[in-house]
Protein backbone atom coordinates (compact mmCIF):
# COMPACT_ATOMS: atom_id res chain seq x y z
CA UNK A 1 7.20 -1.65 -12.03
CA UNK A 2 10.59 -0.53 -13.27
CA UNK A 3 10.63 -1.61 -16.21
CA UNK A 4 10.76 -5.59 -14.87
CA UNK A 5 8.85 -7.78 -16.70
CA UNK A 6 8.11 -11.81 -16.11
CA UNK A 7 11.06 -12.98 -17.72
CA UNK A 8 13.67 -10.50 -16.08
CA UNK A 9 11.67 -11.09 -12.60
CA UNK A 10 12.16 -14.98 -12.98
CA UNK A 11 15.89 -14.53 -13.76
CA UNK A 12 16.28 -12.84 -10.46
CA UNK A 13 14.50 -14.99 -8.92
CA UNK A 14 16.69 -17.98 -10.47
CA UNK A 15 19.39 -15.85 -9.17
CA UNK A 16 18.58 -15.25 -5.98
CA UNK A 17 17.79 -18.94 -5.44
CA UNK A 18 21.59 -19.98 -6.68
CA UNK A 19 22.80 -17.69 -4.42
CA UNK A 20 20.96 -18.14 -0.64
CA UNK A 21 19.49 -21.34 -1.44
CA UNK A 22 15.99 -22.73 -0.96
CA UNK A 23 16.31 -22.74 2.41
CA UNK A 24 17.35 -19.29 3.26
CA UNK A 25 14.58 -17.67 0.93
CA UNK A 26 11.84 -18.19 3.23
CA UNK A 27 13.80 -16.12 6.18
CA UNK A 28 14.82 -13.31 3.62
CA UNK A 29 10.98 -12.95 2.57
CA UNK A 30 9.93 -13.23 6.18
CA UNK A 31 12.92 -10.46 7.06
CA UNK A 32 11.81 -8.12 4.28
CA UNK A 33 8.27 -8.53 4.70
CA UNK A 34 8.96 -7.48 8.81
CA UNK A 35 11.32 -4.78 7.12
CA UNK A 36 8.52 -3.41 5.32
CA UNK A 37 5.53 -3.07 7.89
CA UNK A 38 8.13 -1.76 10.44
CA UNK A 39 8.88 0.92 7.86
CA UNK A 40 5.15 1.54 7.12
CA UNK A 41 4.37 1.60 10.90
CA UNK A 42 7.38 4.26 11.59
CA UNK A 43 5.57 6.12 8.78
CA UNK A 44 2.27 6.08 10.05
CA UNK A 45 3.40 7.18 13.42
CA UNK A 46 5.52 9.68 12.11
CA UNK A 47 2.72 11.54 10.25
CA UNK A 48 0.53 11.27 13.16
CA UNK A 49 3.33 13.19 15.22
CA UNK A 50 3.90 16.28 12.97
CA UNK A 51 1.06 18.67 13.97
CA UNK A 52 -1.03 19.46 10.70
CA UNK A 53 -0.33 16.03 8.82
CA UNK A 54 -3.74 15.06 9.37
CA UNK A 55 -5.05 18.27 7.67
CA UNK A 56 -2.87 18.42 5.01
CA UNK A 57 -3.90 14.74 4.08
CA UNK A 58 -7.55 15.01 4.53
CA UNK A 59 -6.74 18.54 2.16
CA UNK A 60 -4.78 16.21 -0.76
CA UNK A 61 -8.44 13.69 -0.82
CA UNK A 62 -10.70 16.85 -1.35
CA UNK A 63 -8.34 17.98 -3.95
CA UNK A 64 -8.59 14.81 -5.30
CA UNK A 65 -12.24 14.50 -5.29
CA UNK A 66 -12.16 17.80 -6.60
CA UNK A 67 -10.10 17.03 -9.71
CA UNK A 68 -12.44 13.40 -10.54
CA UNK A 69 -15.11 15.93 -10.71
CA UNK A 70 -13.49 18.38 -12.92
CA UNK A 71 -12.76 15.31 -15.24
């Protein structure tokens, strides 16, 4: 994950605690977390308005299957 190990994601973490406080933490998860299944839902429906998406996808999984077998 970037290059982030333990110790460099508890300094952040430290960090991020000294700076919003124990209390704020909780509503900056909760925000990000909301953040991050809007974004995934605006994805979803995004690919499930461009005509072909579906096909293309469904192509990348045979491809896929087709390469494990090749292996």
């Amino acid at each position: 994950m970037f290059g982030l190990g333990t110790p460099e994601l508890v300094v952040i973490l430290g960090i991020a605690f000294l700076v919003f406080g124990g209390k704020k933490l909780p509503e900056l998860g909760s925000g990000l977390g909301k953040a991050i299944s809007s974004f995934k839902k605006g994805l979803h429906e995004a690919e499930e308005s461009v005509p072909g998406m579906k096909e293309v996808a469904s192509f990348k999984e045979e491809v896929g299957k087709v390469k494990d077998l090749v292996k």
